[in-house]
Protein backbone atom coordinates (compact mmCIF):
# COMPACT_ATOMS: atom_id res chain seq x y z
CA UNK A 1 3.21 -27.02 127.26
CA UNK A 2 5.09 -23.66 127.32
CA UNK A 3 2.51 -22.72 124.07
CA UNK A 4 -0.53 -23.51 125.89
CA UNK A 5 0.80 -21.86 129.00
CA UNK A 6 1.67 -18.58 127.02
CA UNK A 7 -1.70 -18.60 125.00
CA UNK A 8 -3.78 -18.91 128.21
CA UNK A 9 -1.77 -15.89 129.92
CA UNK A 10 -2.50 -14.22 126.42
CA UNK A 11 -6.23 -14.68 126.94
CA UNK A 12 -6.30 -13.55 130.29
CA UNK A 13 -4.39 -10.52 129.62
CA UNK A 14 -7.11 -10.33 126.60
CA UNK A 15 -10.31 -10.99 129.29
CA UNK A 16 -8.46 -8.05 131.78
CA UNK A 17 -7.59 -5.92 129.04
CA UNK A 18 -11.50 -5.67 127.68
CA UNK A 19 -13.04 -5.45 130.76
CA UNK A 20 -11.20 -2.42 131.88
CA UNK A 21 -11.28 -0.79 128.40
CA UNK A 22 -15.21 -1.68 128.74
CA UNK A 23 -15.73 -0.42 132.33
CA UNK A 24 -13.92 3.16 131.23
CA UNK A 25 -15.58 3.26 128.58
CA UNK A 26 -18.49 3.53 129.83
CA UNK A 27 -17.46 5.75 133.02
CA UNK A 28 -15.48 8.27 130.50
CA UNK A 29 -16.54 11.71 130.97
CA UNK A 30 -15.43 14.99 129.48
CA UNK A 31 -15.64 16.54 132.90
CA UNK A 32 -12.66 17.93 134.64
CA UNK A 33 -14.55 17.57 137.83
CA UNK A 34 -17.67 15.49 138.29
CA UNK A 35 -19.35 13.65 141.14
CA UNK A 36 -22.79 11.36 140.64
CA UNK A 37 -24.30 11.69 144.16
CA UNK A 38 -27.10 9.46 145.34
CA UNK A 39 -29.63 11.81 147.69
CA UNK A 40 -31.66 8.85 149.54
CA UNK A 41 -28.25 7.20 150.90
CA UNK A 42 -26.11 9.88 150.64
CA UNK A 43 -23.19 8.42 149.04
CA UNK A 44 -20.94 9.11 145.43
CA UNK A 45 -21.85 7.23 143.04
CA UNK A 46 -19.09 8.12 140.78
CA UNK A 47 -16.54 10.99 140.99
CA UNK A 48 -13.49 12.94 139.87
CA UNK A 49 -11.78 15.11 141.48
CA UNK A 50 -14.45 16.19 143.82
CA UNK A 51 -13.02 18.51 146.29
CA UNK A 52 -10.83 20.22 143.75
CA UNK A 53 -11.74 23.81 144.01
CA UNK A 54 -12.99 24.91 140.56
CA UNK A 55 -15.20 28.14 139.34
CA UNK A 56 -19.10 26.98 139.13
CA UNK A 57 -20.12 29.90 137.06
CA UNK A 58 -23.69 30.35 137.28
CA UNK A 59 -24.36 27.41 138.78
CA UNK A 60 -23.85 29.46 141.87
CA UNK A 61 -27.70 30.97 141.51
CA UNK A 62 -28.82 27.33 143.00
CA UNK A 63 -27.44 29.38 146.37
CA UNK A 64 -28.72 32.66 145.30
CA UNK A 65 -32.53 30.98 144.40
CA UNK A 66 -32.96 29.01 147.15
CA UNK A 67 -32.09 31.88 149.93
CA UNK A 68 -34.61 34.26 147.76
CA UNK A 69 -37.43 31.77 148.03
CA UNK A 70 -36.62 31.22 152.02
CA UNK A 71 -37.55 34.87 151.84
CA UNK A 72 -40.03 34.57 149.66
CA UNK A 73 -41.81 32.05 152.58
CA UNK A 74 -41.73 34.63 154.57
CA UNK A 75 -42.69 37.84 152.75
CA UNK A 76 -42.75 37.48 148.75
CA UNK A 77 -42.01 41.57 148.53
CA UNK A 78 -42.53 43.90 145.47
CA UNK A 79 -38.81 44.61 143.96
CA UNK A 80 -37.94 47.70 141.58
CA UNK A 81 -34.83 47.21 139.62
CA UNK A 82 -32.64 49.88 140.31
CA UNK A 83 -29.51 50.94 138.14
CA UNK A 84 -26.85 49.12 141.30
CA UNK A 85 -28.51 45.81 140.02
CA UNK A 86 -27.33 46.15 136.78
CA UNK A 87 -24.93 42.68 135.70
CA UNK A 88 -23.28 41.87 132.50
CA UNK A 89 -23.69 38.38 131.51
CA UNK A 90 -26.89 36.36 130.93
CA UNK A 91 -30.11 38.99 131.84
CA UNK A 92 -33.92 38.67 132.11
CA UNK A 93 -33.42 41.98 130.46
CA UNK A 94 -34.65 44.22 133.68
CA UNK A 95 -34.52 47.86 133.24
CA UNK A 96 -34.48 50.58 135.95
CA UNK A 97 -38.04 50.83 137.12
CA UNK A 98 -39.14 47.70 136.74
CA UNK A 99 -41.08 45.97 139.32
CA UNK A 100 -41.59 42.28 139.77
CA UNK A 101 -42.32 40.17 142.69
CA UNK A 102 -39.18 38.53 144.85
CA UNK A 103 -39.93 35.19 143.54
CA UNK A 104 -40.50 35.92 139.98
CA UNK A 105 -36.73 36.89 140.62
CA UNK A 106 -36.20 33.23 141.42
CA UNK A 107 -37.69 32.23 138.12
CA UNK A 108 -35.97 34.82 136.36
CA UNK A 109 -32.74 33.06 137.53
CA UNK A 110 -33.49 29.52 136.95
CA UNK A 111 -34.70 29.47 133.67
CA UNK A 112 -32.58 32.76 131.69
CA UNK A 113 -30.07 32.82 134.26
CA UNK A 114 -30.29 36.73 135.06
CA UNK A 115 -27.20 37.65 136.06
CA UNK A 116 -29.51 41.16 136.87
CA UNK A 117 -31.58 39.18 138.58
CA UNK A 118 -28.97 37.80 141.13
CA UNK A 119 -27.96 41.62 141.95
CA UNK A 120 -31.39 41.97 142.23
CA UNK A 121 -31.74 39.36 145.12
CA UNK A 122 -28.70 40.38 146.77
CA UNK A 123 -29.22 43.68 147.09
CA UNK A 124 -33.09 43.02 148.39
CA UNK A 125 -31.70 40.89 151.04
CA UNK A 126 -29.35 42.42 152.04
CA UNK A 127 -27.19 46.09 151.77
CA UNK A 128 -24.47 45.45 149.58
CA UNK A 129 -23.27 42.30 147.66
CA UNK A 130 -19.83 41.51 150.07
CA UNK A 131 -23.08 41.03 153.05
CA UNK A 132 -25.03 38.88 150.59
CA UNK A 133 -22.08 36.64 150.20
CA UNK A 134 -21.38 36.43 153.68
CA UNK A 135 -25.50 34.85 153.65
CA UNK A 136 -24.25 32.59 151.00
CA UNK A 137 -21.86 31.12 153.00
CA UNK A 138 -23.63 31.05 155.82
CA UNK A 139 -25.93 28.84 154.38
CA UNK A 140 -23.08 26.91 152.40
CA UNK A 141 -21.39 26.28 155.78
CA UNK A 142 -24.90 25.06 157.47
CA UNK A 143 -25.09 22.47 154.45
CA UNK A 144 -21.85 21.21 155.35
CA UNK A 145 -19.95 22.49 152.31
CA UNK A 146 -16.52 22.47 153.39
CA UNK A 147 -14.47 23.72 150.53
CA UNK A 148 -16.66 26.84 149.15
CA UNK A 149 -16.19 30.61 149.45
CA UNK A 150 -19.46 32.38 147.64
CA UNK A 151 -18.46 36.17 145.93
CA UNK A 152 -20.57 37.14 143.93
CA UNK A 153 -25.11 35.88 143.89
CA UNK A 154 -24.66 35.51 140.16
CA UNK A 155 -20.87 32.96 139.59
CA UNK A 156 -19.64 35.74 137.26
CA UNK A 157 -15.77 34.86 137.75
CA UNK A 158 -13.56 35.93 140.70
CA UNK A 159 -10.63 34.62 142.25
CA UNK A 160 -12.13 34.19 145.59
CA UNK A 161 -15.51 32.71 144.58
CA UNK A 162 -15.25 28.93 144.31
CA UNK A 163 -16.90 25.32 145.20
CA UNK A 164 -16.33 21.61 144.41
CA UNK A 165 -18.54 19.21 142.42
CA UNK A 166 -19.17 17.51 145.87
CA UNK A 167 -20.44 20.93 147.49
CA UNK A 168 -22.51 21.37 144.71
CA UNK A 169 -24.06 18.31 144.88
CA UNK A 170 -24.97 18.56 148.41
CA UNK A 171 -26.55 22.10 147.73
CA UNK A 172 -28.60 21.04 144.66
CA UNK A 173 -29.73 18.12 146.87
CA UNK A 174 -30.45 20.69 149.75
CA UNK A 175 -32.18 22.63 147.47
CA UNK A 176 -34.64 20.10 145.98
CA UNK A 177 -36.21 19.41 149.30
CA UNK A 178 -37.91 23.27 148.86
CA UNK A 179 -40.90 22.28 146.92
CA UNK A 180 -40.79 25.86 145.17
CA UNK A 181 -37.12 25.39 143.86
CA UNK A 182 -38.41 21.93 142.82
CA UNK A 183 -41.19 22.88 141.02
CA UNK A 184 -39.42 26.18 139.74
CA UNK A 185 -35.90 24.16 138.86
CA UNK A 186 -38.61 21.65 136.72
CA UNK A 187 -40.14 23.72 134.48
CA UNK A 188 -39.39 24.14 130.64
CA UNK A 189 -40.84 27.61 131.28
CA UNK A 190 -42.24 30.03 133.26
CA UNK A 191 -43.77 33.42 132.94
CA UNK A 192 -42.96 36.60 134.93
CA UNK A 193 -45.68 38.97 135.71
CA UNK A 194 -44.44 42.30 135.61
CA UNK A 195 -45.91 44.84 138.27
CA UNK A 196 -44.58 47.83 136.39
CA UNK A 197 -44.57 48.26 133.82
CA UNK A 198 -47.84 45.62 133.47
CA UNK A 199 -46.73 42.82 131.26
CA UNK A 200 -45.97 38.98 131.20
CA UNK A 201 -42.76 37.55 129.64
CA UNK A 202 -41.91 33.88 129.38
CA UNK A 203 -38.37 32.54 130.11
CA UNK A 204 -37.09 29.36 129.04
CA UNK A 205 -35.36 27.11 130.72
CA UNK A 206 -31.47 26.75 129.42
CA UNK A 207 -30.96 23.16 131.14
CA UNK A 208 -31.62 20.81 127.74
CA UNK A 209 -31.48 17.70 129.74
CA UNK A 210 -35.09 18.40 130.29
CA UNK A 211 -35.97 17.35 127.14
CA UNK A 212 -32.95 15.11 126.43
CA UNK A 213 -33.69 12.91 129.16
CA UNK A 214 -37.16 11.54 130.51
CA UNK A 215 -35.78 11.14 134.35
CA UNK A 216 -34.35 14.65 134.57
CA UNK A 217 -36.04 17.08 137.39
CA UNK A 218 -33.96 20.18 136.90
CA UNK A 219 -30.81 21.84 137.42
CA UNK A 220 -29.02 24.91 136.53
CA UNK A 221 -26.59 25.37 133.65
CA UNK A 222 -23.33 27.47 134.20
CA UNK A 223 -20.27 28.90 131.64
CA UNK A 224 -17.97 31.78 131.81
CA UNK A 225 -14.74 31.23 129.86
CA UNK A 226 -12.31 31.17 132.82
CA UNK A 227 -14.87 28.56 134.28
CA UNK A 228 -16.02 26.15 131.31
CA UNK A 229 -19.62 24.61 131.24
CA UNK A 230 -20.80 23.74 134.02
CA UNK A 231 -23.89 21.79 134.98
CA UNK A 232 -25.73 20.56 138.16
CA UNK A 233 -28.89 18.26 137.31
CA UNK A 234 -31.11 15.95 139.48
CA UNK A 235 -32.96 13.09 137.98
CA UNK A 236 -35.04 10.41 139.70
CA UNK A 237 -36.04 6.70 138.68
CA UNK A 238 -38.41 3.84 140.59
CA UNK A 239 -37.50 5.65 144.07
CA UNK A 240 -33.53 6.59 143.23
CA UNK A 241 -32.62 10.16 143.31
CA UNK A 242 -29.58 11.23 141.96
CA UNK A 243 -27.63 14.61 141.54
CA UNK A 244 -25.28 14.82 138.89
CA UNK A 245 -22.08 18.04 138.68
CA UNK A 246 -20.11 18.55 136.20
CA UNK A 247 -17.12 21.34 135.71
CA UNK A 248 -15.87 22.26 132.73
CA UNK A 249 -17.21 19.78 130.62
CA UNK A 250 -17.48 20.54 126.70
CA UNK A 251 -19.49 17.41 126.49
CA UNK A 252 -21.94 17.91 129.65
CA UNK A 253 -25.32 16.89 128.47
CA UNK A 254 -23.68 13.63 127.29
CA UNK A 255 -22.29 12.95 130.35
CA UNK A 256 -24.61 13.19 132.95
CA UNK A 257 -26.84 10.90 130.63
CA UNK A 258 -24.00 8.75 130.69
CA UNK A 259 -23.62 8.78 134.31
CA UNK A 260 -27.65 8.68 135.07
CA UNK A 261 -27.72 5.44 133.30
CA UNK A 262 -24.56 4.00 135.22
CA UNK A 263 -26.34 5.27 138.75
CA UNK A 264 -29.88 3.77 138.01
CA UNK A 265 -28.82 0.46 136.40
CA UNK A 266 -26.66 0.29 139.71
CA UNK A 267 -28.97 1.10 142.03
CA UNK A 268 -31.97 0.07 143.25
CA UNK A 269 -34.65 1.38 145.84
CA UNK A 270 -36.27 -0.83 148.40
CA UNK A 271 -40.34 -1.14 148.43
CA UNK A 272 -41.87 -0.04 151.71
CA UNK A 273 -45.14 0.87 149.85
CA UNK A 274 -46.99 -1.56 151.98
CA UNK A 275 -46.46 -0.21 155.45
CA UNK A 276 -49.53 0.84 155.99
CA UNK A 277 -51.33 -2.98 155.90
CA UNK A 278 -50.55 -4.10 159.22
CA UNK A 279 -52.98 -4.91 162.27
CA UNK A 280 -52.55 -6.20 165.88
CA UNK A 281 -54.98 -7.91 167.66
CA UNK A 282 -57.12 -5.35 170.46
CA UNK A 283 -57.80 -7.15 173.87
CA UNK A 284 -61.03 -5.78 175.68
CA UNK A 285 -61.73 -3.50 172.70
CA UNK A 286 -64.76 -2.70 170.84
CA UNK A 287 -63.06 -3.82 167.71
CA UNK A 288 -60.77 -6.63 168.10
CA UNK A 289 -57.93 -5.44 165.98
CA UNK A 290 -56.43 -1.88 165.20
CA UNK A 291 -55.31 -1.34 162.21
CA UNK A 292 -51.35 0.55 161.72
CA UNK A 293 -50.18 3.15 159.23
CA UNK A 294 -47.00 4.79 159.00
CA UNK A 295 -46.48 8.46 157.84
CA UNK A 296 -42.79 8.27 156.70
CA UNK A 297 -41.42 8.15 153.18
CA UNK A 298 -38.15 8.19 153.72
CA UNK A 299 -36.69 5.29 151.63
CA UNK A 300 -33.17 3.45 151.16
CA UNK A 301 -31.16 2.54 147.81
CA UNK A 302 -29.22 -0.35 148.01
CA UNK A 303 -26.66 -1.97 145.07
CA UNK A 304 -28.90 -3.79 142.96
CA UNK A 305 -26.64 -6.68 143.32
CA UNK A 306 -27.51 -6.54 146.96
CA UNK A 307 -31.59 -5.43 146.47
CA UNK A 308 -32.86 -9.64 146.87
CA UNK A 309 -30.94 -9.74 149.77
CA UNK A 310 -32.91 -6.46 152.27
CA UNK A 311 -34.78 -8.06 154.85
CA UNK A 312 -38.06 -6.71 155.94
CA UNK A 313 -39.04 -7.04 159.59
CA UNK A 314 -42.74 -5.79 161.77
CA UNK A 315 -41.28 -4.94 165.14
CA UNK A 316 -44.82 -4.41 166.78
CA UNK A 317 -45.94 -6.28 170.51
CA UNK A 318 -48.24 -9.45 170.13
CA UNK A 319 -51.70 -7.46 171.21
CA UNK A 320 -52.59 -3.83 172.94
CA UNK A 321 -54.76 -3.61 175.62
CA UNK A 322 -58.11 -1.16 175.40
CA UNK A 323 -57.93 1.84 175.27
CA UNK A 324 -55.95 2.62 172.17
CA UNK A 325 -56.14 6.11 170.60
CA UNK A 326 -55.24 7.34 166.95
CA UNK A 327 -51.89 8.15 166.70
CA UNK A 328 -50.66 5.77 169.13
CA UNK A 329 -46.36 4.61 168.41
CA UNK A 330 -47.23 0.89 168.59
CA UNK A 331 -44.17 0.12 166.57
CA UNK A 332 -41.25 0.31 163.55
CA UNK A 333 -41.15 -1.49 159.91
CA UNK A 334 -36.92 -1.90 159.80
CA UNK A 335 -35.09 -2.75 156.52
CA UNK A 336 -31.90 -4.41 157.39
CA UNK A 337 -28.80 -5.59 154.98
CA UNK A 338 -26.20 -7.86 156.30
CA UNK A 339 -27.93 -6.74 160.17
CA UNK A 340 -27.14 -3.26 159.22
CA UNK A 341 -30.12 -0.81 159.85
CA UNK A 342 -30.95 0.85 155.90
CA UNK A 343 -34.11 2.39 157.26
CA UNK A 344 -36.64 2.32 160.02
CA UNK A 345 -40.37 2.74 159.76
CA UNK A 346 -42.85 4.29 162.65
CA UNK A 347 -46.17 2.36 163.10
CA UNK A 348 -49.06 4.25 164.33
CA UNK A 349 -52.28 3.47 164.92
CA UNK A 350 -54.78 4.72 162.49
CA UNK A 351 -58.25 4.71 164.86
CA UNK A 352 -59.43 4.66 168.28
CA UNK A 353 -60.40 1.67 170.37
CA UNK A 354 -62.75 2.18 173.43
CA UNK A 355 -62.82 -0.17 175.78
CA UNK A 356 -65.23 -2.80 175.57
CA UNK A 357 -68.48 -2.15 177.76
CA UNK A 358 -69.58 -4.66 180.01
CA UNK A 359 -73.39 -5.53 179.94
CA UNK A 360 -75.42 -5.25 183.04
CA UNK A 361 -77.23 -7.56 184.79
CA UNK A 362 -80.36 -6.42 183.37
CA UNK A 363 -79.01 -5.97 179.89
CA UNK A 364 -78.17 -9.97 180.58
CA UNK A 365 -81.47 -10.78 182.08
CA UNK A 366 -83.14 -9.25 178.67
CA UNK A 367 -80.81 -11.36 176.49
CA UNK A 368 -82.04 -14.97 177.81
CA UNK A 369 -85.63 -14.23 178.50
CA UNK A 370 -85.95 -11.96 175.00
């Protein structure tokens, strides 16, 4: 009896054993910081130490390109490099003279990582680099990170400049919802059209997991020696976003591969494709029904354990009365898990009804003696 107890306790401690060693195995990550953020239900996915205060190198120019194309909404000026805007580091290789547009800065920073063109930014926007920072975290503090200070527009290293893989992840998510960073942050390349002297020069993009993995939609690479590699990278998959950071991490591409898999085989988004195929019944209409669409894609991501179990319910009254007019509220599509709200919905209506003309006598007399 005592054997068969003490193999059994063997086996379980066998069973335990493997399925940790299998579940950190496959959440191992060279990172010393990391967090795997998921943007449509803003929670962490995964993480590591991810309010610890590290350098984020030049993944700081997500900050420094986003507030240059705010500008560039505004007024996309002409900008000569100047000598002041000279940075060692990564370049696009500006020399004094040179004149490019305020968003080909942008691209200059997103794909070569111009260290020239961060001074370049910073000292468009504002009069010295100390009041560019103070924009930086400005906007940092507006985006709700809590544990950054911003320096320098470019990450080259300083004792004062710092954020966490959180913060990060919350400004890279920030940042994607600006369809030019988006479609900038995307691109394998871009060219720069030089105002003076006249010429075009293509940058690539430095962030590999463009190539390495189908899902990925950009990011921004990052290494000084004091700071490591660093990487922030966004990748979406059948309605999941997800924004991956990493801080000095000699293994980086590998791990946010790693990490996208975990996220999007854990995951799943809910379908509200079809909320647009509703109708409600029109009383003393011209039409007896009105048909519904909604305008909002706003979607929820649910465990996929949990994905079967989202109920789908029409909150919309029985019937309208005539007149109805395009763009009526008539009601809300809600998602619900466990009675908890994941996302509601608005139902509008897509046409007009007129009420429904009576005939007059005449009109009647016509009818039965036609």
């Amino acid at each position: 009896m005592k054997r068969v107890l003490a193999i059994l306790v063997a086996f379980l401690i066998f069973i335990f054993t493997f399925n940790t060693t299998a579940c950190a195995k496959e959440l191992t990550a060279s990172a010393q910081a990391y967090v795997l953020y998921c943007v449509e239900n803003e929670t962490v996915v995964l993480s590591q130490n991810a309010d610890v205060k590290m350098k984020p190198a030049s993944t700081t120019k997500v900050m420094t390109t986003l507030l240059a194309l705010e500008e560039v909404k505004k007024n996309d000026r002409r900008v000569q490099f100047n000598k002041e805007m000279i940075a060692e580091g990564s370049s696009m290789y500006l020399k004094a003279g040179d004149t490019v547009h305020l968003s080909d800065l942008a691209k200059g920073m997103m794909m070569a990582s111009g260290n020239d063109a961060a001074n370049a930014v910073a000292l468009t926007l504002c009069d010295s680099i100390p009041d560019f920072a103070k924009l930086m975290n400005k906007k940092a503090d507006k985006i709700g990170m809590e544990n950054t200070n911003f320096v320098t527009p470019s990450g080259l290293d300083d004792d004062n400049h710092y954020t966490t893989a959180l913060d990060m992840a919350h400004l890279f998510a920030y940042a994607l919802q600006n369809e030019d960073f988006a479609e900038i942050t995307k691109s394998k390349s871009l060219d720069v059209n030089f105002l003076s002297p006249q010429k075009t020069v293509t940058y690539q993009n430095h962030n590999r997991l463009l190539s390495l993995y189908p899902h990925c939609i950009g990011g921004k690479t990052g290494f000084t020696k004091s700071a490591g590699r660093c990487l922030v990278s966004g990748a979406k998959k059948d309605g999941v976003t997800l924004v991956c950071v990493t801080f000095n991490a000699p293994d980086d591409w590998n791990d946010h591969i790693k990490m996208y898999d975990y996220g999007f085989n854990k995951l799943s988004a809910i379908d509200t494709e079809n909320d647009d195929t509703f109708q409600i019944d029109v009383v003393g209409g011209e039409k007896d029904f009105v048909t519904l669409y909604c305008d909002d894609t706003a979607g929820a991501v649910v465990s996929s354990e949990y994905a079967d179990d989202v109920k789908k319910t029409v909150l919309t009254p029985s019937f309208l009365y005539a007149p109805v007019s395009s763009g009526d509220f008539v009601g809300v599509v809600r998602y619900t898990l466990d009675d908890k709200v994941l996302v509601s919905h608005p139902l509008y209506a897509q046409n007009n009804i007129d009420i429904k003309k009576k005939k007059s006598f005449f009109t009647f007399l016509n009818g039965i003696f036609s």
